[in-house]
Protein backbone atom coordinates (compact mmCIF):
# COMPACT_ATOMS: atom_id res chain seq x y z
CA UNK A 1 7.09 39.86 0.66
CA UNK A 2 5.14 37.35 -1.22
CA UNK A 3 5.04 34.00 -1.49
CA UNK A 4 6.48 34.25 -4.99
CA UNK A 5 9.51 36.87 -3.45
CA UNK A 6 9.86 33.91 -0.91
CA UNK A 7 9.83 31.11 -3.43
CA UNK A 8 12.87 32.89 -5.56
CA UNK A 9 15.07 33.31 -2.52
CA UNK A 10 14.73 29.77 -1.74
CA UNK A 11 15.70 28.68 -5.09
CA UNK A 12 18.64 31.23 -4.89
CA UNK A 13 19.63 29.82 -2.12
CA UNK A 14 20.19 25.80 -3.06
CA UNK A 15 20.32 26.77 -7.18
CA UNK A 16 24.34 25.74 -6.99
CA UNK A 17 23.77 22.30 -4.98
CA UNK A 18 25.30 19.85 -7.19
CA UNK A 19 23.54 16.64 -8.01
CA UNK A 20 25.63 13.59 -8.53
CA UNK A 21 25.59 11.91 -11.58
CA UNK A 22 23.45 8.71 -11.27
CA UNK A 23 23.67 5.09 -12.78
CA UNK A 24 20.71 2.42 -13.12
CA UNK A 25 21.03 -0.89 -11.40
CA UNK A 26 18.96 -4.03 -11.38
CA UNK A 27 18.51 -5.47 -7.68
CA UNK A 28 18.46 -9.56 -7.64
CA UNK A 29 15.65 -11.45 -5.54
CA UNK A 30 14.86 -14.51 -4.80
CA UNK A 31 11.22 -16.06 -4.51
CA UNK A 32 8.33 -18.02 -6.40
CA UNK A 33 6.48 -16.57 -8.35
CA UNK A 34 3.62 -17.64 -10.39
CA UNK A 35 3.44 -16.61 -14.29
CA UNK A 36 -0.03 -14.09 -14.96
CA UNK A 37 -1.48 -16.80 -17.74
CA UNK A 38 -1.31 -19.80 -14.92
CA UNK A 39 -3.07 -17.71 -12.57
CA UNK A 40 -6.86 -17.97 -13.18
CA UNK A 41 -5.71 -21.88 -13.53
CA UNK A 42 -4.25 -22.57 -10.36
CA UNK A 43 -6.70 -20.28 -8.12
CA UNK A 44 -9.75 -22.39 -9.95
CA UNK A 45 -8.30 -25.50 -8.62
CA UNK A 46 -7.44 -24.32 -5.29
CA UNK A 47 -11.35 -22.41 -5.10
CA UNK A 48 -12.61 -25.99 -6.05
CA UNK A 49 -10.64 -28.16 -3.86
CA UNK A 50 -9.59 -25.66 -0.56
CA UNK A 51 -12.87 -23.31 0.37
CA UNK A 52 -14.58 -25.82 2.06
CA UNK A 53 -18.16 -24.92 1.87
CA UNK A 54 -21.12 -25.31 0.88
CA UNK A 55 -22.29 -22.76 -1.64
CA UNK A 56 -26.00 -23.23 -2.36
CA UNK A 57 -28.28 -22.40 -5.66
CA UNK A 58 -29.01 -18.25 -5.08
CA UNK A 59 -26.70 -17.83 -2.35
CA UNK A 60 -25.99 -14.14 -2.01
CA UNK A 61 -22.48 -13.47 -1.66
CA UNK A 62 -20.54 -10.61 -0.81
CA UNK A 63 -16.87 -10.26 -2.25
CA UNK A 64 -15.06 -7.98 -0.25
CA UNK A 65 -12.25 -6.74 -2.57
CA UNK A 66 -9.68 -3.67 -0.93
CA UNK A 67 -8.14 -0.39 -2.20
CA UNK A 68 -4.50 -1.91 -2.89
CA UNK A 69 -2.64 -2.34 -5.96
CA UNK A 70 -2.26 -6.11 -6.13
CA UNK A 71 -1.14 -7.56 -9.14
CA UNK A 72 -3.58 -10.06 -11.21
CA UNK A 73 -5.86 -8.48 -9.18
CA UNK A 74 -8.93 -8.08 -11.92
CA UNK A 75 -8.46 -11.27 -12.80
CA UNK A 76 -8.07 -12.96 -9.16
CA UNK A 77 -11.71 -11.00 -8.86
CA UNK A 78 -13.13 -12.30 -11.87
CA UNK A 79 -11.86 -16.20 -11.40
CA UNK A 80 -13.62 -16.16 -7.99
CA UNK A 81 -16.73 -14.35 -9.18
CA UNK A 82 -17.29 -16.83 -12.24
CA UNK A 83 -16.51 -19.54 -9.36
CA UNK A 84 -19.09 -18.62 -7.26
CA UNK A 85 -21.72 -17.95 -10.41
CA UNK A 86 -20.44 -21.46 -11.43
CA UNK A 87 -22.24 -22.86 -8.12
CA UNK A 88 -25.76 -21.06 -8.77
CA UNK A 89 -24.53 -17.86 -6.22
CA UNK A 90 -25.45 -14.94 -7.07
CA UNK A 91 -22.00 -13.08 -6.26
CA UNK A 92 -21.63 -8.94 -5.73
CA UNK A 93 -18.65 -6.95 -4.62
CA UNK A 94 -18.33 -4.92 -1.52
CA UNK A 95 -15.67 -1.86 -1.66
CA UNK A 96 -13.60 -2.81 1.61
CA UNK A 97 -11.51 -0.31 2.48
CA UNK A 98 -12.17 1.57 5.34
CA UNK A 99 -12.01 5.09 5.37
CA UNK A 100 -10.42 5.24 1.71
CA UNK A 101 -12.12 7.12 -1.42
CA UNK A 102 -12.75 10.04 0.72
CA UNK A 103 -14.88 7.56 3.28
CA UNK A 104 -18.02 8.09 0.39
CA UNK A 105 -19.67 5.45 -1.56
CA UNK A 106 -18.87 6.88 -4.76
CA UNK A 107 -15.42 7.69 -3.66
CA UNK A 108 -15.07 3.73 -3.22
CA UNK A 109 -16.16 2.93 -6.73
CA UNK A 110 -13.86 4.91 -8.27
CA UNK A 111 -11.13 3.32 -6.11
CA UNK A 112 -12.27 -0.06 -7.84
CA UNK A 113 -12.45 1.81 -10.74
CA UNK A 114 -8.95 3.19 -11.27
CA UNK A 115 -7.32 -0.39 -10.10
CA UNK A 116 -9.75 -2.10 -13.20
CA UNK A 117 -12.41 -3.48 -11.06
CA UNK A 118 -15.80 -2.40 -12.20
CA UNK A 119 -18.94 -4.27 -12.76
CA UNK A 120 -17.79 -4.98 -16.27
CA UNK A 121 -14.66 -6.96 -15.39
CA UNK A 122 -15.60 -8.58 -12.11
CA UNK A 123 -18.56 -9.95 -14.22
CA UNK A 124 -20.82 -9.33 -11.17
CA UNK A 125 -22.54 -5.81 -9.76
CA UNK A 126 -20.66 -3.42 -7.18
CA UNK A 127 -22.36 -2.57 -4.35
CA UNK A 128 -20.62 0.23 -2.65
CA UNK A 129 -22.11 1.96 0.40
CA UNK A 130 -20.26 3.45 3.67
CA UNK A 131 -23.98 2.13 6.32
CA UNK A 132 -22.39 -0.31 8.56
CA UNK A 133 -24.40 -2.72 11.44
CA UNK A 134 -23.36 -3.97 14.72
CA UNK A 135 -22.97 -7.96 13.83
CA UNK A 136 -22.26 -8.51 17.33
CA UNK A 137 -19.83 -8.10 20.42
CA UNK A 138 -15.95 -8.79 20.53
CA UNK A 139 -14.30 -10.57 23.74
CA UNK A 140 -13.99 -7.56 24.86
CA UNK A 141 -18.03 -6.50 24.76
CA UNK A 142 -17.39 -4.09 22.17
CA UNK A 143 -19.41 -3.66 19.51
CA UNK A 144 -18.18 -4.95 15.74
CA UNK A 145 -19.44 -3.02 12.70
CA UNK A 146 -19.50 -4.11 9.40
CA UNK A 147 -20.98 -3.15 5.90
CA UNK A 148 -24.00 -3.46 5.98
CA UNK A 149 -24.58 -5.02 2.47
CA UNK A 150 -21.63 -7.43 3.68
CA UNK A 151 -23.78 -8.41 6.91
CA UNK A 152 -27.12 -9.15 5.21
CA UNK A 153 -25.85 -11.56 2.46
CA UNK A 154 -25.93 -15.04 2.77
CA UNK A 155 -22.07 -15.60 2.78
CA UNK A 156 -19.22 -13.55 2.51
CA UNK A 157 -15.58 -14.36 0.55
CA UNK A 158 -12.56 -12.33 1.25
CA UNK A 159 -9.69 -11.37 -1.64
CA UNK A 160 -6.88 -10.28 0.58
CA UNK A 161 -3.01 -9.19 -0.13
CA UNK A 162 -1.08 -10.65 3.13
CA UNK A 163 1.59 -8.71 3.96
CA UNK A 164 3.76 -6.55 6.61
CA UNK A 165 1.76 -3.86 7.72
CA UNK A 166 3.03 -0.17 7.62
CA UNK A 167 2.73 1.13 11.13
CA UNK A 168 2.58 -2.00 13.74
CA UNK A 169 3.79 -5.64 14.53
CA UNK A 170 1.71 -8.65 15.22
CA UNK A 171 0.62 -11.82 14.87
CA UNK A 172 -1.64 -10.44 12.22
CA UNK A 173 -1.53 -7.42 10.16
CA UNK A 174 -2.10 -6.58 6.68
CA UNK A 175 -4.23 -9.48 5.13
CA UNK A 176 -7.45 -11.41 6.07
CA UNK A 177 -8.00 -10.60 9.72
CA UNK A 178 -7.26 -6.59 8.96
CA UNK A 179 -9.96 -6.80 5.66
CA UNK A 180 -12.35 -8.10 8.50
CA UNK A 181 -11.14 -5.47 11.27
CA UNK A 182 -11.07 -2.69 9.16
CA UNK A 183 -11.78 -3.11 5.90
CA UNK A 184 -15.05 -4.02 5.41
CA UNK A 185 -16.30 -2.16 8.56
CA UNK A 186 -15.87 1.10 6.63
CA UNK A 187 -15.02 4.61 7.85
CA UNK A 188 -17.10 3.99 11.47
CA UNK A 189 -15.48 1.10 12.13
CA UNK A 190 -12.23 1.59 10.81
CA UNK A 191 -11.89 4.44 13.35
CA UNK A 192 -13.52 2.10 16.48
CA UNK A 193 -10.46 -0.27 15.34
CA UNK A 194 -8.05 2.63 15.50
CA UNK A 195 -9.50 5.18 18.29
CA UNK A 196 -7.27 3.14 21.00
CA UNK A 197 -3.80 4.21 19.24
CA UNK A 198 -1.83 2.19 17.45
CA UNK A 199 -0.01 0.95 20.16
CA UNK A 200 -3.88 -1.59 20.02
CA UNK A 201 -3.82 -2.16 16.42
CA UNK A 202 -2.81 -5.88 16.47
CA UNK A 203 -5.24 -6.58 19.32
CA UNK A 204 -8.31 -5.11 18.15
CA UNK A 205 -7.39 -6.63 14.55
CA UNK A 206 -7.71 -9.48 16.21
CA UNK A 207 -10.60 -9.41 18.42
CA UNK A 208 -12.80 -7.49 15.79
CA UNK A 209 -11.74 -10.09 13.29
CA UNK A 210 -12.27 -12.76 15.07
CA UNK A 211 -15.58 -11.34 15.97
CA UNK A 212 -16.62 -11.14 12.07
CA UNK A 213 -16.15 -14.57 12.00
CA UNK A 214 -17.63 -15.61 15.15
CA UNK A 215 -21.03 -13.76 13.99
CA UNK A 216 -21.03 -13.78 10.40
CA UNK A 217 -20.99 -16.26 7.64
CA UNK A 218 -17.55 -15.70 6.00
CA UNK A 219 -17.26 -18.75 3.55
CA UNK A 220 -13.49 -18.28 2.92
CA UNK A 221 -11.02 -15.81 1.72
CA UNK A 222 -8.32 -15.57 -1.13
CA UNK A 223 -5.08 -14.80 0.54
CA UNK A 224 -2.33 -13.75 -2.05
CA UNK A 225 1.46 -13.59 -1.64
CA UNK A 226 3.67 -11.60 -3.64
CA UNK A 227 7.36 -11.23 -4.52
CA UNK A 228 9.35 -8.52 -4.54
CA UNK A 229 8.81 -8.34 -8.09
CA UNK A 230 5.10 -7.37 -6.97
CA UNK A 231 4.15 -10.21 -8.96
CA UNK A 232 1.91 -12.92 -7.34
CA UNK A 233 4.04 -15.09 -5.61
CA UNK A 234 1.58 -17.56 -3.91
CA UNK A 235 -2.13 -17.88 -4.02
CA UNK A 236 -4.07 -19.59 -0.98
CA UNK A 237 -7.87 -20.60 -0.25
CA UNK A 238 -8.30 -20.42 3.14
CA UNK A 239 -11.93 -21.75 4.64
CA UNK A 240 -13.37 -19.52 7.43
CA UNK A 241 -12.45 -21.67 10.03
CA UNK A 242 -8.89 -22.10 9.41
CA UNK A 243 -8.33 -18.21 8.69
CA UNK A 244 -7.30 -17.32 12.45
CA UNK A 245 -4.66 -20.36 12.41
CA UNK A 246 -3.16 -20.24 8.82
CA UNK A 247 -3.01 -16.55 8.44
CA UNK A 248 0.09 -15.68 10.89
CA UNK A 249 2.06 -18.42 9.02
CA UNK A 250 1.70 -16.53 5.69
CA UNK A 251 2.15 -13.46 7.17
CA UNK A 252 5.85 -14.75 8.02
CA UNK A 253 6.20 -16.06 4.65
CA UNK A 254 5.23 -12.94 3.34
CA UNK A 255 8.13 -10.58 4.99
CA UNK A 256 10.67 -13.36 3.48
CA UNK A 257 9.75 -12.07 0.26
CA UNK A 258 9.56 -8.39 0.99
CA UNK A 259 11.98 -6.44 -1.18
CA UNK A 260 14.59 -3.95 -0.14
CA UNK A 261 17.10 -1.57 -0.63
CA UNK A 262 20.22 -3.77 -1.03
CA UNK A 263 22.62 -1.08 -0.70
CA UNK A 264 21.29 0.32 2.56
CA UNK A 265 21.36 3.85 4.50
CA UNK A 266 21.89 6.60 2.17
CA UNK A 267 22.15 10.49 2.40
CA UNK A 268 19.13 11.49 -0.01
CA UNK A 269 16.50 8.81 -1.02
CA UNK A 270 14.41 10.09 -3.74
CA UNK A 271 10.74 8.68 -4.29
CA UNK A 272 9.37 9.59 -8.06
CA UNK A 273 6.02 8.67 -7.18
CA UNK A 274 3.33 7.71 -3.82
CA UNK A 275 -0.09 6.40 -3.35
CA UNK A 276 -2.50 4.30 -1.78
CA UNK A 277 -2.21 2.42 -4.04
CA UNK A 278 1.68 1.48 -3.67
CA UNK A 279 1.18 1.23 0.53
CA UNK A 280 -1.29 2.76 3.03
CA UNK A 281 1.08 5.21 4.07
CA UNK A 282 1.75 6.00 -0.01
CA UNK A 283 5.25 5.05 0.55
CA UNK A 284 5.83 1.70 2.40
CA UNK A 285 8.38 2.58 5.97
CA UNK A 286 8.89 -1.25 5.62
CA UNK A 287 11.43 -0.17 2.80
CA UNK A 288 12.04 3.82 3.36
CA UNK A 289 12.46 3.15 7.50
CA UNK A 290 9.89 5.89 7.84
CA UNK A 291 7.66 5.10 10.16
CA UNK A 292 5.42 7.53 11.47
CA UNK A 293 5.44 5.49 14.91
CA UNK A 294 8.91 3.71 15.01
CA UNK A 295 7.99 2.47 18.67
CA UNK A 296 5.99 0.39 17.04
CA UNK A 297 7.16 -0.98 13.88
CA UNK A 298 11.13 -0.70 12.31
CA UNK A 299 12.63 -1.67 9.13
CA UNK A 300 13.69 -0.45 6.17
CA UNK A 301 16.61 1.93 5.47
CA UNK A 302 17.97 4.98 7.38
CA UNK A 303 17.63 8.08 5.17
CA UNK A 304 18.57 11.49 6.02
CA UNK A 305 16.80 12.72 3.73
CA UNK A 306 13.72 11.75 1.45
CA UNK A 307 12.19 13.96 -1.33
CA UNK A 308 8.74 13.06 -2.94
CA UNK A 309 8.31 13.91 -6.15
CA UNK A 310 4.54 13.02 -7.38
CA UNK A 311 1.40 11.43 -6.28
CA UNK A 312 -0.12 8.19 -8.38
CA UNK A 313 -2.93 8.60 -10.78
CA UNK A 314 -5.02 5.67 -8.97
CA UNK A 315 -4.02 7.22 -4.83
CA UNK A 316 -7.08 9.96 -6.47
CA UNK A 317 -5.22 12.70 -4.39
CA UNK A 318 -5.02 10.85 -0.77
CA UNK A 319 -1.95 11.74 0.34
CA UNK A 320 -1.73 10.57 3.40
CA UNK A 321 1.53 9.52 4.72
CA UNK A 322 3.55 12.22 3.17
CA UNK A 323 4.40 13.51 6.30
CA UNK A 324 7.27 10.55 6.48
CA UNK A 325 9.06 12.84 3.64
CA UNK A 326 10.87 16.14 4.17
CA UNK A 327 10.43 17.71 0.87
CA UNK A 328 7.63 17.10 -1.57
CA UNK A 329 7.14 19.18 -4.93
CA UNK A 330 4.41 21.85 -5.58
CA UNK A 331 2.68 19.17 -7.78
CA UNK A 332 1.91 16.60 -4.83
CA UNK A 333 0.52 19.30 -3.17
CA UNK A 334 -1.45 21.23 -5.98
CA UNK A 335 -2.48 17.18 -6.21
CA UNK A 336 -3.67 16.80 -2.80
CA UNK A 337 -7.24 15.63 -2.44
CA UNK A 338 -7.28 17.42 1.62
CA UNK A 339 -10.42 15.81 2.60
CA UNK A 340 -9.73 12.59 1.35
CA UNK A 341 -6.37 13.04 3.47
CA UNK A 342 -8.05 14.49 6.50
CA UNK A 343 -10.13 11.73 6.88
CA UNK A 344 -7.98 8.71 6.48
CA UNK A 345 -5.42 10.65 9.21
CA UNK A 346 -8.28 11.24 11.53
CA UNK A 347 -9.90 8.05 11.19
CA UNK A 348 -6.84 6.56 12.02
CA UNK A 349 -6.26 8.80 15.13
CA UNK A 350 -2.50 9.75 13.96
CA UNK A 351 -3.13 13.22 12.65
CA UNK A 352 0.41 13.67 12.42
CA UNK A 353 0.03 11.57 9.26
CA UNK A 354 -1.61 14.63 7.85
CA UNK A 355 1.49 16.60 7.98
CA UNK A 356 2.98 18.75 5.09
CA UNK A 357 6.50 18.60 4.43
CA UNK A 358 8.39 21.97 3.00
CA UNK A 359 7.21 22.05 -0.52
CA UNK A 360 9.71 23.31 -3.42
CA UNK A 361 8.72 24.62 -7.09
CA UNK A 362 9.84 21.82 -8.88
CA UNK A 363 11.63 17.91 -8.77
CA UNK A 364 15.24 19.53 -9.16
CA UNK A 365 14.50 22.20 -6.18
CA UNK A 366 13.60 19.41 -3.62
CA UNK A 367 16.67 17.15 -4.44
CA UNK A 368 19.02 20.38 -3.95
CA UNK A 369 17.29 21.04 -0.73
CA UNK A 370 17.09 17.63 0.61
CA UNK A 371 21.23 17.43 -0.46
CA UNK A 372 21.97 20.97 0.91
CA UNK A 373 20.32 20.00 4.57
CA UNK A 374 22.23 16.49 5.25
CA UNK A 375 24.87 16.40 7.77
CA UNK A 376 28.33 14.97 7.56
CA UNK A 377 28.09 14.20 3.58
CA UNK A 378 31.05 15.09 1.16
CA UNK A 379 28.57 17.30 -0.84
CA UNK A 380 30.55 16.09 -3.96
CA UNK A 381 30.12 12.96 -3.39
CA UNK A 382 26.49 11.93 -1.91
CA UNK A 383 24.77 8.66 -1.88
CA UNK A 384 21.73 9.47 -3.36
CA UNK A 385 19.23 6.47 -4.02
CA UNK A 386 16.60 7.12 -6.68
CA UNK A 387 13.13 4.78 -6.76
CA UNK A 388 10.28 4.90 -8.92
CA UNK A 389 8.09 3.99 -5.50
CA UNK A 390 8.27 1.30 -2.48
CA UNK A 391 6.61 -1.25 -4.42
CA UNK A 392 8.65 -1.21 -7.90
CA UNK A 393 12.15 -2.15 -6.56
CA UNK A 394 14.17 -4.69 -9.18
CA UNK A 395 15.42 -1.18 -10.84
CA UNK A 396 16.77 1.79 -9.53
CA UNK A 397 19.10 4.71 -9.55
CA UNK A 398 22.64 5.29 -7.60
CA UNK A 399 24.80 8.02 -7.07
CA UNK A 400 28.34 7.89 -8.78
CA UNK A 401 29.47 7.27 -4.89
CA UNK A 402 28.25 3.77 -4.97
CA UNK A 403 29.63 2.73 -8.10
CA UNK A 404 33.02 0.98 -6.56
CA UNK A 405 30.37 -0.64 -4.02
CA UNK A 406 27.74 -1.69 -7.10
CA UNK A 407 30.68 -2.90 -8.81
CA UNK A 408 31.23 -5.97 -6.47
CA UNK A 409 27.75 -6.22 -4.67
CA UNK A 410 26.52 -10.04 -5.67
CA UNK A 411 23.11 -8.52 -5.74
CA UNK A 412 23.17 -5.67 -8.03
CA UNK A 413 23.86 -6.11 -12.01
CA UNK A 414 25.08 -2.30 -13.06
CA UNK A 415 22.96 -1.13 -16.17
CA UNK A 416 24.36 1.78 -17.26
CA UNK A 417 26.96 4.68 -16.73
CA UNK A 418 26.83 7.35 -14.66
CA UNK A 419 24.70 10.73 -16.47
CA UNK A 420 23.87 13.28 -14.99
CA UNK A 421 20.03 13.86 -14.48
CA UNK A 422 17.86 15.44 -17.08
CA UNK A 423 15.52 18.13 -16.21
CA UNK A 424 13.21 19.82 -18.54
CA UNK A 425 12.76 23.65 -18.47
CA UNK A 426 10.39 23.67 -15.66
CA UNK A 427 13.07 21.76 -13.70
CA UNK A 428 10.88 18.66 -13.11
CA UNK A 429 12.89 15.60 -14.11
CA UNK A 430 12.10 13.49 -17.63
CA UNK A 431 11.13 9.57 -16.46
């Protein structure tokens, strides 16, 4: 039998699942947030009143800028670039991103590239290579790597999103420290960070961040907030010196704004879209509850089960993290960039990350599938949660089942009826 045989008795088998009809909802948040036209403003002011340093006529200096998608992020860039060129530095951006972009110099670029950073709108050259040097020992007596381009300049800024990391818990996680750790020490030292499990990932972000700034001359970082509108919520200059003390007290400020699921568990949750670029595990556990290692990290929803229906444009095929669904579509995996994957999950060390989940012809296939498999559901009446991805939250999709529940929840305002879901011919559902 081939695959195609195969492939038709699957569909046979879950072709008379019925899907519920589903209604659109706007979630309510709270938080700051700061309107796109008064950033550039309001970062100028805090650049010339909060980096404290000394930035001297021809200074080179190395902006390390990351692989997320962080809003007012060209124009963060830019408004620290034309600070620094306002000061006589000569500024030039460093791709800092670990193992991302398929852990090649090119591959980097292109990362800038697809989130609008190029040389053209960071007003400043990009100087993108994966050679790292040791800069010196930890407090452990390890070595600590970092980009070599980085290392040689005369000072180095940091543009970092702070936020709750995707796999562990500590005092520091996604932000400054981790850009340091892991970040700008590219695909060699991203994997020294990582090659003790992640059981070790808040220590040696920590002592290998702590390490950069013991040994190099990082003049200050950029640490931005955001809502759970993914809009820019706060924006903070940090010096160098203050980095290690300030940053835990954002990171708590930044998991009050985190968005969520307001309704909670659900039978089927159904993801249109993942990427690097929406979390580093394409689909952020803080909100799904899938973590790949819940020993050490929870949060989020329970799911029974989650369906994956397409990869981002700007993720360039890295699909790692997929593994945390149970049913993606043929199109995230005719998608899949393997060796960009492969080397993200073994850089990492959690090659379980590089998992495939069953993969079914089309969108409508792996929502039948994923309803057809849960347990202890009245099949006619499934809660079935619909999201355009983990990052994109204020509007969503519910089941009919929820509709008495929406009805009366202070933090949903009920946009629609319930339809039933349109699929075109090939079965794949119209946006």
């Amino acid at each position: 039998m081939n695959i195609y045989e195969k492939r038709i008795k699957v569909s046979e088998m879950v072709k008379d699942v019925p899907i519920p009809k589903m209604f659109r909802v706007r979630q309510k948040f709270e938080g700051p947030r700061i309107p796109a036209d008064s950033v550039e403003k309001i970062l100028r002011e805090k650049l010339a009143a909060d980096s404290g340093c000394e930035i001297r006529e021809g200074m080179r200096i190395a902006v390390a800028v990351g692989s997320r998608g962080i809003c007012n992020l060209p124009l963060i860039v830019r408004t620290t670039v034309d600070y620094l060129k306002s000061k006589g530095a000569c500024p030039f951006i460093v791709p800092s991103m670990g193992s991302h972009g398929g852990a090649t110099a090119q591959g980097q670029t292109e990362v800038l590239a697809s989130l609008d950073i190029t040389e053209e709108t960071a007003g400043c050259p990009i100087v993108s290579s994966m050679e790292t040097v040791c800069v010196g020992l930890n407090d452990e007596g390890k070595e600590t790597l970092l980009d070599k381009n980085a290392a040689q300049a005369d000072g180095i800024v940091l543009i970092a999103r702070i936020k709750p990391h995707t796999a562990f818990r500590g005092t520091y996680e996604s932000g400054m420290m981790k850009m340091m750790a892991i970040g700008l020490a590219k695909q060699k030292g991203a994997e020294r960070t990582h090659n003790e499990g992640v059981g070790n990932l808040a220590k040696n972000v920590y002592l290998n961040g702590k390490s950069v700034l013991r040994h190099c001359n990082v003049l200050f970082a950029v640490g931005i907030l955001e809502n759970a509108w993914d809009e820019t919520a706060e924006l903070h200059v940090v010096p160098a010196d203050q980095i290690e003390e300030k940053e835990p007290g954002l990171l708590k400020k930044a998991f009050s704004y985190m968005p969520g699921i307001l309704t909670g568990d659900c039978d089927v949750l159904v993801v249109d879209r993942v990427g690097k670029n929406i979390s580093g595990e394409g689909m952020d556990p803080n909100i799904s509850g899938r973590f790949i290692l819940p020993q050490y990290a929870q949060g989020g929803i329970n799911a029974q089960k989650v369906a994956i229906l397409d990869l981002t444009e700007e993720t360039h095929g890295n699909c790692h993290g997929i593994c945390n669904g149970d049913v993606i579509s043929q199109a995230v995996f005719n998608k899949a960039d393997f060796e960009a994957f492969y080397i993200n999950s073994i850089t990492s060390t959690v090659l379980s990350l590089a998992k495939i989940p069953m993969v079914m012809a089309n969108h409508k296939e792996c929502i039948q599938v994923c309803l057809r498999s849960c347990v202890g559901t009245d099949l006619n009446r499934p809660r079935m949660v619909r999201i355009s991805d983990t990052l994109h939250l204020e509007e969503m999709m519910l089941s009919e089942a929820y509709w008495d529940e929406a009805t009366r929840h202070p933090g949903l305002e009920i946009e629609s009826e319930p339809q039933e879901l349109v699929f075109d011919m090939n079965g794949d559902l119209f946006s």
